[in-house]
N, C-alpha and C. Protein backbone atom coordinates (compact mmCIF):
# COMPACT_ATOMS: atom_id res chain seq x y z
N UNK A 1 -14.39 25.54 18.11
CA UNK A 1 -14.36 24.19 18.58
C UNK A 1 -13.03 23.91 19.28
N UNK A 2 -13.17 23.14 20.02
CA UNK A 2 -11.78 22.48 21.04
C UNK A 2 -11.89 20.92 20.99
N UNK A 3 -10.84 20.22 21.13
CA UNK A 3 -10.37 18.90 21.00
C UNK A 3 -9.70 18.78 22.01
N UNK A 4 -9.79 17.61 22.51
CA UNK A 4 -8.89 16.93 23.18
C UNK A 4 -8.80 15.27 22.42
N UNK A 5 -7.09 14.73 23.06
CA UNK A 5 -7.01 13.41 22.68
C UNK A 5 -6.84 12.94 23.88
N UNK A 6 -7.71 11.74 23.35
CA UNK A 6 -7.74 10.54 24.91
C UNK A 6 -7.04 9.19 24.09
N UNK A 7 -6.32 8.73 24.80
CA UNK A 7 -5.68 7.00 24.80
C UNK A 7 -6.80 5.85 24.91
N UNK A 8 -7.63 6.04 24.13
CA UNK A 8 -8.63 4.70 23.62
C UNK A 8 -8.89 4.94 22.60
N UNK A 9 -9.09 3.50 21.86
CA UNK A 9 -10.23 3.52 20.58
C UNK A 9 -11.18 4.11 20.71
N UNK A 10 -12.00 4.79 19.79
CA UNK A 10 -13.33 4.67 19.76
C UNK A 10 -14.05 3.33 19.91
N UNK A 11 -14.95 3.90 20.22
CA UNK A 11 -16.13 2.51 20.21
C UNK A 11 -16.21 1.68 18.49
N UNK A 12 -17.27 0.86 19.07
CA UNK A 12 -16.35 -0.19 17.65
C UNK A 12 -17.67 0.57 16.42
N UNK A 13 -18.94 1.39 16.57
CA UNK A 13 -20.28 2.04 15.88
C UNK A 13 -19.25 3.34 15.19
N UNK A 14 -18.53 3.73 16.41
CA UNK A 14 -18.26 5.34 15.97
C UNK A 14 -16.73 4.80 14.90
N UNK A 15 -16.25 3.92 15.05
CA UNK A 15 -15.23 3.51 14.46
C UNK A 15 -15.56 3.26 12.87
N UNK A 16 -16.54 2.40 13.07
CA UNK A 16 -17.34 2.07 11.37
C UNK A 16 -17.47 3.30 10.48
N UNK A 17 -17.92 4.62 11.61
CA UNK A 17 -18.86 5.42 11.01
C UNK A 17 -17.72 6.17 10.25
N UNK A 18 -16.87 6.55 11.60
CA UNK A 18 -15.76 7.37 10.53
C UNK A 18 -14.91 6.88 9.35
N UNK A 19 -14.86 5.47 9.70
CA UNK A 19 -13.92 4.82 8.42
C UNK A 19 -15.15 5.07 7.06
N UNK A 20 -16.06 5.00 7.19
CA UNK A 20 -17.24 5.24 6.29
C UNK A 20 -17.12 6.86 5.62
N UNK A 21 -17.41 8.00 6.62
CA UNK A 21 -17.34 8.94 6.08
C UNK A 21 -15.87 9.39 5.41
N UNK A 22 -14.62 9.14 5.69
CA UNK A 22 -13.50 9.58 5.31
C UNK A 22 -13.04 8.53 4.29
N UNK A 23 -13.29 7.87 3.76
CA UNK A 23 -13.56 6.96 2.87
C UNK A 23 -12.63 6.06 2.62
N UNK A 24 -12.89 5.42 3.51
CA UNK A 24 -12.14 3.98 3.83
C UNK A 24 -12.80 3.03 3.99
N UNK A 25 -12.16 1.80 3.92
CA UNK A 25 -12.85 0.44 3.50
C UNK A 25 -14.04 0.51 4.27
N UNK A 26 -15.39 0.05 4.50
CA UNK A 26 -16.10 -0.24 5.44
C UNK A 26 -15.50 -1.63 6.39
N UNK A 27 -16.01 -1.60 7.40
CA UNK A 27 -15.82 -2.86 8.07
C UNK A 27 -17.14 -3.14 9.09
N UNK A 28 -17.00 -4.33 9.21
CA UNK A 28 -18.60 -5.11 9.65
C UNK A 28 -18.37 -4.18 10.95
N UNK A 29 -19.43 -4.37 11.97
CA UNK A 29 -19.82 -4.04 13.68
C UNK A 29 -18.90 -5.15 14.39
N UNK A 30 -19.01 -6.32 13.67
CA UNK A 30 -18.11 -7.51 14.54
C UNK A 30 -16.87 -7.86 13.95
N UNK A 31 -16.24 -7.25 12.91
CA UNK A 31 -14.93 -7.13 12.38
C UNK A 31 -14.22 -5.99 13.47
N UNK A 32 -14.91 -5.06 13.55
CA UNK A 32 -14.83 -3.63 14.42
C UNK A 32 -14.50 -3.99 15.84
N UNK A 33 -15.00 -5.04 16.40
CA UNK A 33 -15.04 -5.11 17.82
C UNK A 33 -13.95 -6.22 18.03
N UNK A 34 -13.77 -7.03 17.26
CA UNK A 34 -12.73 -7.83 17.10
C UNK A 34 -11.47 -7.11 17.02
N UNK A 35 -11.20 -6.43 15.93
CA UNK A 35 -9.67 -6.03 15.65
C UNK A 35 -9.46 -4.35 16.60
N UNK A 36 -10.28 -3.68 17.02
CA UNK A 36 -10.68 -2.51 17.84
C UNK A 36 -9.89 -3.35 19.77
N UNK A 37 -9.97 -4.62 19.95
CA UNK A 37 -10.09 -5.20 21.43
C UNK A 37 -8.37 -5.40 20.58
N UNK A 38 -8.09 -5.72 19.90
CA UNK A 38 -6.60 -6.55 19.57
C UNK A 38 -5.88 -5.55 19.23
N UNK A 39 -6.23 -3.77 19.54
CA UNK A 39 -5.24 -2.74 19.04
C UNK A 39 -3.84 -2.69 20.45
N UNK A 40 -2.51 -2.41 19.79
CA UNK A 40 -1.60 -2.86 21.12
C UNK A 40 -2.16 -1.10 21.51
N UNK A 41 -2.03 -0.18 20.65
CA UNK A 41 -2.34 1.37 21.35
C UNK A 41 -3.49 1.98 20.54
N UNK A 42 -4.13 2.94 20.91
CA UNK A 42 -5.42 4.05 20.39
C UNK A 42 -5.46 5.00 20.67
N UNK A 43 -5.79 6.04 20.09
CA UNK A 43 -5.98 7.41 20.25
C UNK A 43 -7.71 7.67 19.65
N UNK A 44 -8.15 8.79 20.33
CA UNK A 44 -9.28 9.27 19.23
C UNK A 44 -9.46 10.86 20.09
N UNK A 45 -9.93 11.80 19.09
CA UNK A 45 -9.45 12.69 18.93
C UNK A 45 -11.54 13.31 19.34
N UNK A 46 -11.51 13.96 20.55
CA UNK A 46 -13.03 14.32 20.92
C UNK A 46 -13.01 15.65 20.69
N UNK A 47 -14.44 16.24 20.23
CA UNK A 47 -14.38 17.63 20.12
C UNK A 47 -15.43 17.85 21.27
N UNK A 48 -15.00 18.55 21.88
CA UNK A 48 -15.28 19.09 23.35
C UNK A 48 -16.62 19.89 23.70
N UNK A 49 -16.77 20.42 22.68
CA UNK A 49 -18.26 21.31 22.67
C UNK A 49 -19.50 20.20 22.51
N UNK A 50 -19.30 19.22 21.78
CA UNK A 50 -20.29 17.83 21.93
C UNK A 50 -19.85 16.69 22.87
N UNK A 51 -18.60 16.23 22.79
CA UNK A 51 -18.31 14.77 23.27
C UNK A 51 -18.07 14.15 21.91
N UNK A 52 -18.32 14.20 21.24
CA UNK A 52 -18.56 13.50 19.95
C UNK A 52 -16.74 13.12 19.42
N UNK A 53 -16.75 12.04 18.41
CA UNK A 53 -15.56 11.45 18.46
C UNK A 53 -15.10 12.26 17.23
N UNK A 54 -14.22 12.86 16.60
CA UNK A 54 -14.21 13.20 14.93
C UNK A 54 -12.66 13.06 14.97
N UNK A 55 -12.00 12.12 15.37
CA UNK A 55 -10.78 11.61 14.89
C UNK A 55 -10.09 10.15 15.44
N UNK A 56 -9.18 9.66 15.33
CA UNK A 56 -8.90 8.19 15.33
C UNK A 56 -7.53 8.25 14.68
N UNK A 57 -6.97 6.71 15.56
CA UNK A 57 -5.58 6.20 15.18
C UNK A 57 -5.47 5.52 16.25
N UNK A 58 -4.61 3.89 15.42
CA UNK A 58 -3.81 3.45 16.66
C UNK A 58 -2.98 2.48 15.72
N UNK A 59 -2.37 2.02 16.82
CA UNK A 59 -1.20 0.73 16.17
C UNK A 59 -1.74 -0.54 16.28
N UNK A 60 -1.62 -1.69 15.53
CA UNK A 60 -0.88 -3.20 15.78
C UNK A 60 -0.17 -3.58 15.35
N UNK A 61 -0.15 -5.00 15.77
CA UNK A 61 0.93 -5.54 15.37
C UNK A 61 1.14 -7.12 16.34
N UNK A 62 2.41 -6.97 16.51
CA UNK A 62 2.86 -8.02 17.34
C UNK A 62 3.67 -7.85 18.55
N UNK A 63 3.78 -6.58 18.72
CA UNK A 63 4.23 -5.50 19.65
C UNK A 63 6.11 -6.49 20.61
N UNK A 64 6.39 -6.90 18.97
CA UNK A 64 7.93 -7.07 18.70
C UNK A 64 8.60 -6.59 18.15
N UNK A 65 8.04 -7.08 16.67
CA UNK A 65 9.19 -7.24 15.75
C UNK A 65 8.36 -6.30 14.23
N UNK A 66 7.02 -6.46 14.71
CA UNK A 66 6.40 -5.50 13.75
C UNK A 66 5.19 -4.14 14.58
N UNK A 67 4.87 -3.11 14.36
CA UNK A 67 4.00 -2.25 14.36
C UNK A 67 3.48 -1.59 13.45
N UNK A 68 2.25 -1.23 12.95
CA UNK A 68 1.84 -0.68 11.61
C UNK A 68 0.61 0.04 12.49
N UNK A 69 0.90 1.26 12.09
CA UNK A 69 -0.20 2.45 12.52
C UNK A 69 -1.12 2.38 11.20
N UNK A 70 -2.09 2.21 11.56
CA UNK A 70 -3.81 2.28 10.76
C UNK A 70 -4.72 2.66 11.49
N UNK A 71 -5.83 3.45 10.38
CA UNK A 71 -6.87 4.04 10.88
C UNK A 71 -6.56 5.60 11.36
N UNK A 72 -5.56 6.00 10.62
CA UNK A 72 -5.31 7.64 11.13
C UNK A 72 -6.07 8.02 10.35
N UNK A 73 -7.68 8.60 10.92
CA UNK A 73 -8.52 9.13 10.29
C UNK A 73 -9.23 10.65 10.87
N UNK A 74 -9.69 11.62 9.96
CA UNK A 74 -10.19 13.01 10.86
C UNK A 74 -11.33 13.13 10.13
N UNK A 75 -12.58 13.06 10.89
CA UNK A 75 -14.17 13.68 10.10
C UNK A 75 -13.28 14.58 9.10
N UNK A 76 -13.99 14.94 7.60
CA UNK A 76 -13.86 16.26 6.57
C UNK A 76 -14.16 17.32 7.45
N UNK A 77 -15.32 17.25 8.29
CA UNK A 77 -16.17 18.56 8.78
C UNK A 77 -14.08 19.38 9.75
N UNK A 78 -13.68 18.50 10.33
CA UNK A 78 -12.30 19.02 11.32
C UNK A 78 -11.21 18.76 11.15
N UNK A 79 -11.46 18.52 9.68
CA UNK A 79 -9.91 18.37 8.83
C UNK A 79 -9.15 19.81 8.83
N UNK A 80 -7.63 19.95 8.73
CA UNK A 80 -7.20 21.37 8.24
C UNK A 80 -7.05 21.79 9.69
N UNK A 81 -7.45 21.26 10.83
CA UNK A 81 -7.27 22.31 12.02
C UNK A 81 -5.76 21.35 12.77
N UNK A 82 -5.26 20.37 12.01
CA UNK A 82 -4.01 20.04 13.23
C UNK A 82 -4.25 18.84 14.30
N UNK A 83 -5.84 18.22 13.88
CA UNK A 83 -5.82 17.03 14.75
C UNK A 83 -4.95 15.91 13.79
N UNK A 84 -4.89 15.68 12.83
CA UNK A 84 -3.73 14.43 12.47
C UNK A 84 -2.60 14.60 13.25
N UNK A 85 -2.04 16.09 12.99
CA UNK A 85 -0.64 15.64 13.81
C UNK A 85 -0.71 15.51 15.39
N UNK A 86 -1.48 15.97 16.07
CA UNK A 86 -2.16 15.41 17.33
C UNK A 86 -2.33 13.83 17.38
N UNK A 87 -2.77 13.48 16.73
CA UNK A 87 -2.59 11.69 16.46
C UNK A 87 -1.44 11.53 16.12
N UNK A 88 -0.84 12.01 15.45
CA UNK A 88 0.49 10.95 14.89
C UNK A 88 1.60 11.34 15.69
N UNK A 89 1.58 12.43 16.78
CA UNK A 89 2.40 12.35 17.50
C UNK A 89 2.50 11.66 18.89
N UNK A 90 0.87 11.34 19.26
CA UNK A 90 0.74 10.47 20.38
C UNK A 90 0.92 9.00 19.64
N UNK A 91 1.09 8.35 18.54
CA UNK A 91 1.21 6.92 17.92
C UNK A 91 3.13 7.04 17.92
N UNK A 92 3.58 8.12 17.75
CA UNK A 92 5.03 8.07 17.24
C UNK A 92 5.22 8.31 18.72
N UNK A 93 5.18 8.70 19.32
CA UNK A 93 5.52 8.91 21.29
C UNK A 93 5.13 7.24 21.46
N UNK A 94 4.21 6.76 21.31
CA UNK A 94 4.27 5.43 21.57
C UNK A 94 5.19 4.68 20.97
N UNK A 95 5.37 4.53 19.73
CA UNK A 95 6.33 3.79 19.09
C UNK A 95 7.96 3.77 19.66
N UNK A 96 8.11 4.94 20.04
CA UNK A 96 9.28 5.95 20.51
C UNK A 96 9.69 5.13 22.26
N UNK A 97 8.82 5.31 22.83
CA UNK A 97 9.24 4.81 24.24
C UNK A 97 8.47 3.29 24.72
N UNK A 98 7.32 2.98 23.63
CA UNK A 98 7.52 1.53 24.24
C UNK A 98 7.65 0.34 23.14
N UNK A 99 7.77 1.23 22.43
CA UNK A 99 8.05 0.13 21.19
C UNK A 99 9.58 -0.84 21.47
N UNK A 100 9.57 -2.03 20.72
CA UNK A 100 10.83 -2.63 20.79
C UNK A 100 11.40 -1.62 19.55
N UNK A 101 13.04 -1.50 19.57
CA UNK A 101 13.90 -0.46 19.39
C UNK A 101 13.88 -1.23 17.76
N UNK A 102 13.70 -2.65 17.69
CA UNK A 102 14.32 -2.93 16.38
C UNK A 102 12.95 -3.52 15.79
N UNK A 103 11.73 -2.94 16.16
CA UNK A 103 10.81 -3.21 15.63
C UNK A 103 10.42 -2.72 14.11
N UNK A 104 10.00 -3.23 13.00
CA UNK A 104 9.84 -2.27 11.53
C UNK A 104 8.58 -2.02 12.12
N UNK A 105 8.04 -0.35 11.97
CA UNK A 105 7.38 0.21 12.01
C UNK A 105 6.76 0.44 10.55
N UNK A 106 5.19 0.68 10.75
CA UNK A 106 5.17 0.41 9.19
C UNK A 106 3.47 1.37 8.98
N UNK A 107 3.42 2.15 7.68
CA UNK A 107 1.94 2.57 7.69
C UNK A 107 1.62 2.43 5.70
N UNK A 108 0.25 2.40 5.71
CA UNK A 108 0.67 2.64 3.82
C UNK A 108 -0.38 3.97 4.61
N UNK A 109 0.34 4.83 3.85
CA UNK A 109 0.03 6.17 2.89
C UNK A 109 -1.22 5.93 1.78
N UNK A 110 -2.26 6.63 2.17
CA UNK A 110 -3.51 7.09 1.08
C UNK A 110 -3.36 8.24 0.61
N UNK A 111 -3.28 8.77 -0.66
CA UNK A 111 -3.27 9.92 -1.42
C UNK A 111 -2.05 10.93 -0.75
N UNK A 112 -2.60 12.14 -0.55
CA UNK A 112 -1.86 13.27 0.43
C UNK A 112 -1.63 13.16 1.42
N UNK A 113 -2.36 11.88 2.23
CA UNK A 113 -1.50 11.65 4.02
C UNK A 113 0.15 11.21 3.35
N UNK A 114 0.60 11.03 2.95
CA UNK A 114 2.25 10.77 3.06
C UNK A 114 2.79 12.14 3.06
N UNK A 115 2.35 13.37 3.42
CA UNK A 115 3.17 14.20 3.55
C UNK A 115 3.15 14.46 4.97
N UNK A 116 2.37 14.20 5.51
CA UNK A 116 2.14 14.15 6.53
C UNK A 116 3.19 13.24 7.70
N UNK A 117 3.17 11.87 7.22
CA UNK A 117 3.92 10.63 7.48
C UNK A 117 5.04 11.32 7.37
N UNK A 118 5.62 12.25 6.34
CA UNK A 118 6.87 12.34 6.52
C UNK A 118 7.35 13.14 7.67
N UNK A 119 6.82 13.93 7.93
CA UNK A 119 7.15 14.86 9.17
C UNK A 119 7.26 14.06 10.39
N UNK A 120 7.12 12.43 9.94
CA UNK A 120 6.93 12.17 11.70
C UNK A 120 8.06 11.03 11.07
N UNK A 121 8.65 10.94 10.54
CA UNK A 121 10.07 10.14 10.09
C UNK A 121 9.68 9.12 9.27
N UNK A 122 8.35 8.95 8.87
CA UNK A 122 7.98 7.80 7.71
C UNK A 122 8.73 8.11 6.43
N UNK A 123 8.99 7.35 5.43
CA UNK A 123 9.43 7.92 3.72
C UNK A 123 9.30 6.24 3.31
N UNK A 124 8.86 6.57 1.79
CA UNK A 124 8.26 5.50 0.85
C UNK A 124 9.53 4.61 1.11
N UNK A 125 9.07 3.34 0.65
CA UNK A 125 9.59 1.73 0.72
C UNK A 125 9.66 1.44 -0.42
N UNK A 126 8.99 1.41 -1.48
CA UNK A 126 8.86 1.13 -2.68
C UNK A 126 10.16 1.35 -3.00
N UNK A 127 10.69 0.16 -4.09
CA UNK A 127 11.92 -0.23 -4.45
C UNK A 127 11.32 -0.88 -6.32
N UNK A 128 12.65 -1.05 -6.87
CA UNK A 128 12.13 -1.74 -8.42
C UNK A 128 11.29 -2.96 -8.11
N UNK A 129 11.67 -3.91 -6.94
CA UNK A 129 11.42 -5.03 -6.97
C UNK A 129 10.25 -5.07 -5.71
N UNK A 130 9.36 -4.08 -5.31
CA UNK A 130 8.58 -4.13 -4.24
C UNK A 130 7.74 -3.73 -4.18
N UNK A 131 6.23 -4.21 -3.79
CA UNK A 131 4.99 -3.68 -3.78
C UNK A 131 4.17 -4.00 -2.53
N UNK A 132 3.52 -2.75 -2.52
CA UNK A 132 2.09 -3.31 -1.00
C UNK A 132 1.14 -4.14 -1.81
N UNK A 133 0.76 -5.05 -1.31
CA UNK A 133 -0.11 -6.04 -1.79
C UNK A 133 -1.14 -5.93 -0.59
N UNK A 134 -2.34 -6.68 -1.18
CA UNK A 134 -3.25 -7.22 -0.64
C UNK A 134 -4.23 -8.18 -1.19
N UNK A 135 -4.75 -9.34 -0.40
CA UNK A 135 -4.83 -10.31 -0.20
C UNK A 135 -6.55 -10.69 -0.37
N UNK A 136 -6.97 -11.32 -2.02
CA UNK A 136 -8.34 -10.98 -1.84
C UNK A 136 -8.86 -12.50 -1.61
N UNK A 137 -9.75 -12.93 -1.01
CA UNK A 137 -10.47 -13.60 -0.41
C UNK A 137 -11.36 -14.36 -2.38
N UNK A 138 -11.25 -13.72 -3.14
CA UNK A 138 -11.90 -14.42 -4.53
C UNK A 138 -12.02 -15.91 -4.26
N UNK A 139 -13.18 -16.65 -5.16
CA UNK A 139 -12.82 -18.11 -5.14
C UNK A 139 -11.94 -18.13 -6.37
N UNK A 140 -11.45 -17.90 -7.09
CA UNK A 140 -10.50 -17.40 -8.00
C UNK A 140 -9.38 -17.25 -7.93
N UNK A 141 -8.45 -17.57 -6.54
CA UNK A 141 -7.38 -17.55 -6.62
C UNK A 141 -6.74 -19.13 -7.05
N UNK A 142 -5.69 -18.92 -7.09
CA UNK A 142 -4.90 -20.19 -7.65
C UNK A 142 -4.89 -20.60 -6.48
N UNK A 143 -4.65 -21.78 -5.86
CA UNK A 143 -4.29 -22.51 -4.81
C UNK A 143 -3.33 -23.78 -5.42
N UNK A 144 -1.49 -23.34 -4.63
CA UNK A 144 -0.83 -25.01 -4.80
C UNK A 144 -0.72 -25.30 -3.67
């Protein structure tokens, strides 16, 4: 098999599918097409003998003062062959020459991708007093 990377998202079907198989959150078709149109950069990673998409990554943000690379994802079937760092070096080449210089760059790490992250100058944040959070939608939250 052969790959090439092209500078777009995937489509917002093939986007669902892979966040699905590599096992990440699902997201709706119209969550997909929404936040997929609002990426500042994209990569996706084609295997050449089909056309077919079997990798992904890009940035947002506010393309100031913050950037956070999400969605660095590779089908299982073409994991192990070297397309992540193929992505994370076209997201860090972006960050690198058009990013603002004093922008926090930012990714969370799932399982064994942080070793990965580190080779491209990422290292943990976590401090005594600091956590990644996220933000659940419950009717159950407190509201003052």
């Amino acid at each position: 098999m052969t790959y090439i990377l092209v500078e777009h998202v995937p489509p917002a079907q093939v986007y669902c599918d892979i966040r699905v198989k590599v096992g990440l959150t699902p997201r709706s078709l119209a969550s997909a097409e929404k936040g997929l149109a609002n990426s500042i950069y994209g990569v996706s990673i084609v295997d050449t003998t089909d056309q077919s998409t079997v990798g992904m990554g890009r940035i947002i943000g506010d393309e100031g003062c913050f950037l956070t690379l999400v969605d660095v994802a590779v089908l299982p079937l073409h994991q192990k062959k070297g397309l992540s760092h193929l992505i994370m070096k076209a997201l860090v080449t972006f960050v690198d020459t058009k990013g603002s210089k004093d922008a926090d760059v930012t990714l969370i790490a799932v399982g064994e991708a942080s070793a990965i992250y580190k080779k491209y100058g990422f290292y943990p944040t976590a401090v005594d007093n600091s956590a990644s959070m996220r933000y659940s939608r419950s009717t159950t939250n407190l509201r003052i």
